[in-house]
N, C-alpha and C. Protein backbone atom coordinates (compact mmCIF):
# COMPACT_ATOMS: atom_id res chain seq x y z
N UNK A 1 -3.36 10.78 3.67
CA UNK A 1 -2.14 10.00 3.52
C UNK A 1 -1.15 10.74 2.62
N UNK A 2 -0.07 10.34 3.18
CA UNK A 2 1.17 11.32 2.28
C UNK A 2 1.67 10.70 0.99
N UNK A 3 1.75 11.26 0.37
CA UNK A 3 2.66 10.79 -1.22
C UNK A 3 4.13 10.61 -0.94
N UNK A 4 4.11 9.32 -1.49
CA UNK A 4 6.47 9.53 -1.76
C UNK A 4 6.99 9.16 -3.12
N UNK A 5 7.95 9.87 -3.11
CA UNK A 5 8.39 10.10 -4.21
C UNK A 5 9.85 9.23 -4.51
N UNK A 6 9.73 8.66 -5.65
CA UNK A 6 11.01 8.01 -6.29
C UNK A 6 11.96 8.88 -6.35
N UNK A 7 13.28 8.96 -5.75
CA UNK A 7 14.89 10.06 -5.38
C UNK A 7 15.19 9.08 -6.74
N UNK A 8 14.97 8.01 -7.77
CA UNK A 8 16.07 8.04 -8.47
C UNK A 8 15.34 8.41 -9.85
N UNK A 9 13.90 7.96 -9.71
CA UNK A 9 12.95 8.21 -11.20
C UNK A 9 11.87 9.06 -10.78
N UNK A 10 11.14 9.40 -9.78
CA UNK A 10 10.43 10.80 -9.67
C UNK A 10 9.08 9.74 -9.92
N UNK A 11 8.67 8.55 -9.46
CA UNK A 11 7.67 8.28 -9.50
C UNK A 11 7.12 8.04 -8.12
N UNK A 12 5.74 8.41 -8.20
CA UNK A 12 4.95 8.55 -7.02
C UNK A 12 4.08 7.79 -6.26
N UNK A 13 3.94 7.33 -5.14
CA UNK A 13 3.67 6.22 -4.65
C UNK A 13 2.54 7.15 -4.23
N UNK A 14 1.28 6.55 -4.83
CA UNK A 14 0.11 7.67 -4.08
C UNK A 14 -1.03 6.26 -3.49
N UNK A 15 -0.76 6.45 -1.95
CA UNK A 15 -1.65 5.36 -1.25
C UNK A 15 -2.88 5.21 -1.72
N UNK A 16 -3.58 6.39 -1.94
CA UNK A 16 -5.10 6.03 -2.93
C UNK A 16 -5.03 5.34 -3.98
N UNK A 17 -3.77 5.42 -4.56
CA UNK A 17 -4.40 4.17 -5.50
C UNK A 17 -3.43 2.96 -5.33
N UNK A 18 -2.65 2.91 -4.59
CA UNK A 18 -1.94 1.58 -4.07
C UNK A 18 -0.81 1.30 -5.21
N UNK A 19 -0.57 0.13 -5.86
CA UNK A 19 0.06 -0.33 -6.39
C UNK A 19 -0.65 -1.67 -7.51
N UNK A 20 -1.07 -1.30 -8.45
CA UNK A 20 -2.12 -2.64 -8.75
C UNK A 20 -1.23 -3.58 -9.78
N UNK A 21 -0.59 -2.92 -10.16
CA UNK A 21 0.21 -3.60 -10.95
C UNK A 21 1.52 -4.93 -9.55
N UNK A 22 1.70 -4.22 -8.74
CA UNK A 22 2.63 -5.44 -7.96
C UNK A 22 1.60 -5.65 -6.62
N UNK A 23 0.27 -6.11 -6.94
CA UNK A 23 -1.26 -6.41 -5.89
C UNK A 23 -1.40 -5.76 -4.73
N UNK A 24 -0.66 -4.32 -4.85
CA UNK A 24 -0.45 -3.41 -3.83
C UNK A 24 -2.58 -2.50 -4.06
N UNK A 25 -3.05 -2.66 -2.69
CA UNK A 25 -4.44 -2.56 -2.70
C UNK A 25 -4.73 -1.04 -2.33
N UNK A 26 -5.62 0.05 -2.96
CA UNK A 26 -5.55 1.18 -2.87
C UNK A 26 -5.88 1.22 -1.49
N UNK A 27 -5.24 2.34 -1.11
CA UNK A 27 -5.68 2.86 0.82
C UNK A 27 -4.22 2.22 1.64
N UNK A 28 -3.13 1.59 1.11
CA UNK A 28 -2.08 0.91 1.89
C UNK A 28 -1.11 2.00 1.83
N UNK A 29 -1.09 2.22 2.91
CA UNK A 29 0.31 3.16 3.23
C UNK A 29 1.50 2.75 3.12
N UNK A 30 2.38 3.89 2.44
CA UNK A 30 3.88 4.01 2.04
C UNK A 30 3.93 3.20 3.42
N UNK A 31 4.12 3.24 5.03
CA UNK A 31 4.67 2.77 5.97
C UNK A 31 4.52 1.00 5.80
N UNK A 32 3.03 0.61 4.88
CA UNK A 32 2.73 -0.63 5.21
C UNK A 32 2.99 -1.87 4.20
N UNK A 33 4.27 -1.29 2.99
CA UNK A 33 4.44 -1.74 1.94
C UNK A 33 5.37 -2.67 2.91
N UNK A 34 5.92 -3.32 2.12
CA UNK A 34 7.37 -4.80 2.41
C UNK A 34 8.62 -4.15 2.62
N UNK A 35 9.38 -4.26 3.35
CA UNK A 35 10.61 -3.81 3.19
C UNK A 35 11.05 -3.86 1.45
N UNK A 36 10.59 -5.20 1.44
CA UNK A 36 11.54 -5.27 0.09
C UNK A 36 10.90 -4.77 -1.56
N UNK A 37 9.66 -4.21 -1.15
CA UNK A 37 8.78 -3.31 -1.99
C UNK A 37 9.69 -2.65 -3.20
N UNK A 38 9.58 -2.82 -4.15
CA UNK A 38 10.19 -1.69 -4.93
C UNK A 38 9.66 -0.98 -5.86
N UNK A 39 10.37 0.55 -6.33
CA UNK A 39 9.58 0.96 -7.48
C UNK A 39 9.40 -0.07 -8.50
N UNK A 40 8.24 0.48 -8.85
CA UNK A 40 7.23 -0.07 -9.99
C UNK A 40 7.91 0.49 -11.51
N UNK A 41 8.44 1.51 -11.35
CA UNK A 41 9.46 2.11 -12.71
C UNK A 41 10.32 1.55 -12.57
N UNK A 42 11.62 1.41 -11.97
CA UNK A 42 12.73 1.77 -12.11
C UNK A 42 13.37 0.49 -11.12
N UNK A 43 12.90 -0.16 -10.18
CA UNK A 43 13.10 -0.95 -9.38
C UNK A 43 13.95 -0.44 -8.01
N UNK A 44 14.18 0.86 -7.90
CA UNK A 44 14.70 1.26 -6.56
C UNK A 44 14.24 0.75 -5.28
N UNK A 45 15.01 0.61 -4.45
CA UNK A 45 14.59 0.03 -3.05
C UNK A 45 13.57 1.19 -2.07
N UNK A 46 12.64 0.36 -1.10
CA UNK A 46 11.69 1.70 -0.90
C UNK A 46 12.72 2.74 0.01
N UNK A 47 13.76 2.87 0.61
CA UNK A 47 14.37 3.22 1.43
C UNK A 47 14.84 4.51 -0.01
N UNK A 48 14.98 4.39 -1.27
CA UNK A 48 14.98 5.75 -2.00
C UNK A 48 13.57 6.19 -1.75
N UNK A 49 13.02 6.19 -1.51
CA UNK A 49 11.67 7.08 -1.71
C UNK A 49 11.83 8.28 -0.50
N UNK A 50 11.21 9.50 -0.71
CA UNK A 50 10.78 10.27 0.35
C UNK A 50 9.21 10.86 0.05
N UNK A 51 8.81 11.24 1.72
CA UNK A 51 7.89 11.78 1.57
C UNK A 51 7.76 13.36 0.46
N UNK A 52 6.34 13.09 0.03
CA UNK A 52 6.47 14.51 -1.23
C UNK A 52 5.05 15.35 -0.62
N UNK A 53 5.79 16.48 0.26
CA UNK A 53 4.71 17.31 1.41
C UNK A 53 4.77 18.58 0.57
């Protein structure tokens, strides 16, 4: 699974470990978050994020 990266704070959405802090469950893919998902830093919308290949 691919990593993405926060375009406004540089934080990293790494599917292995999900999101535990907003009950995001390790193994959930960047594709399978909410539209309205946001960073966990900074609160950017997921539509800033890109893949980090």
């Amino acid at each position: 699974m691919t990593t993405h990266v926060c375009s406004v704070c540089g934080y990293v959405y790494d599917p292995q470990e999900g999101d535990p802090d907003n009950d995001i469950a390790p193994g959930t893919a960047f594709e399978s978050l909410a539209d309205d998902w946001e960073c966990p830093v900074c609160g950017a919308d997921k539509e800033e994020f890109e893949p980090n290949e």
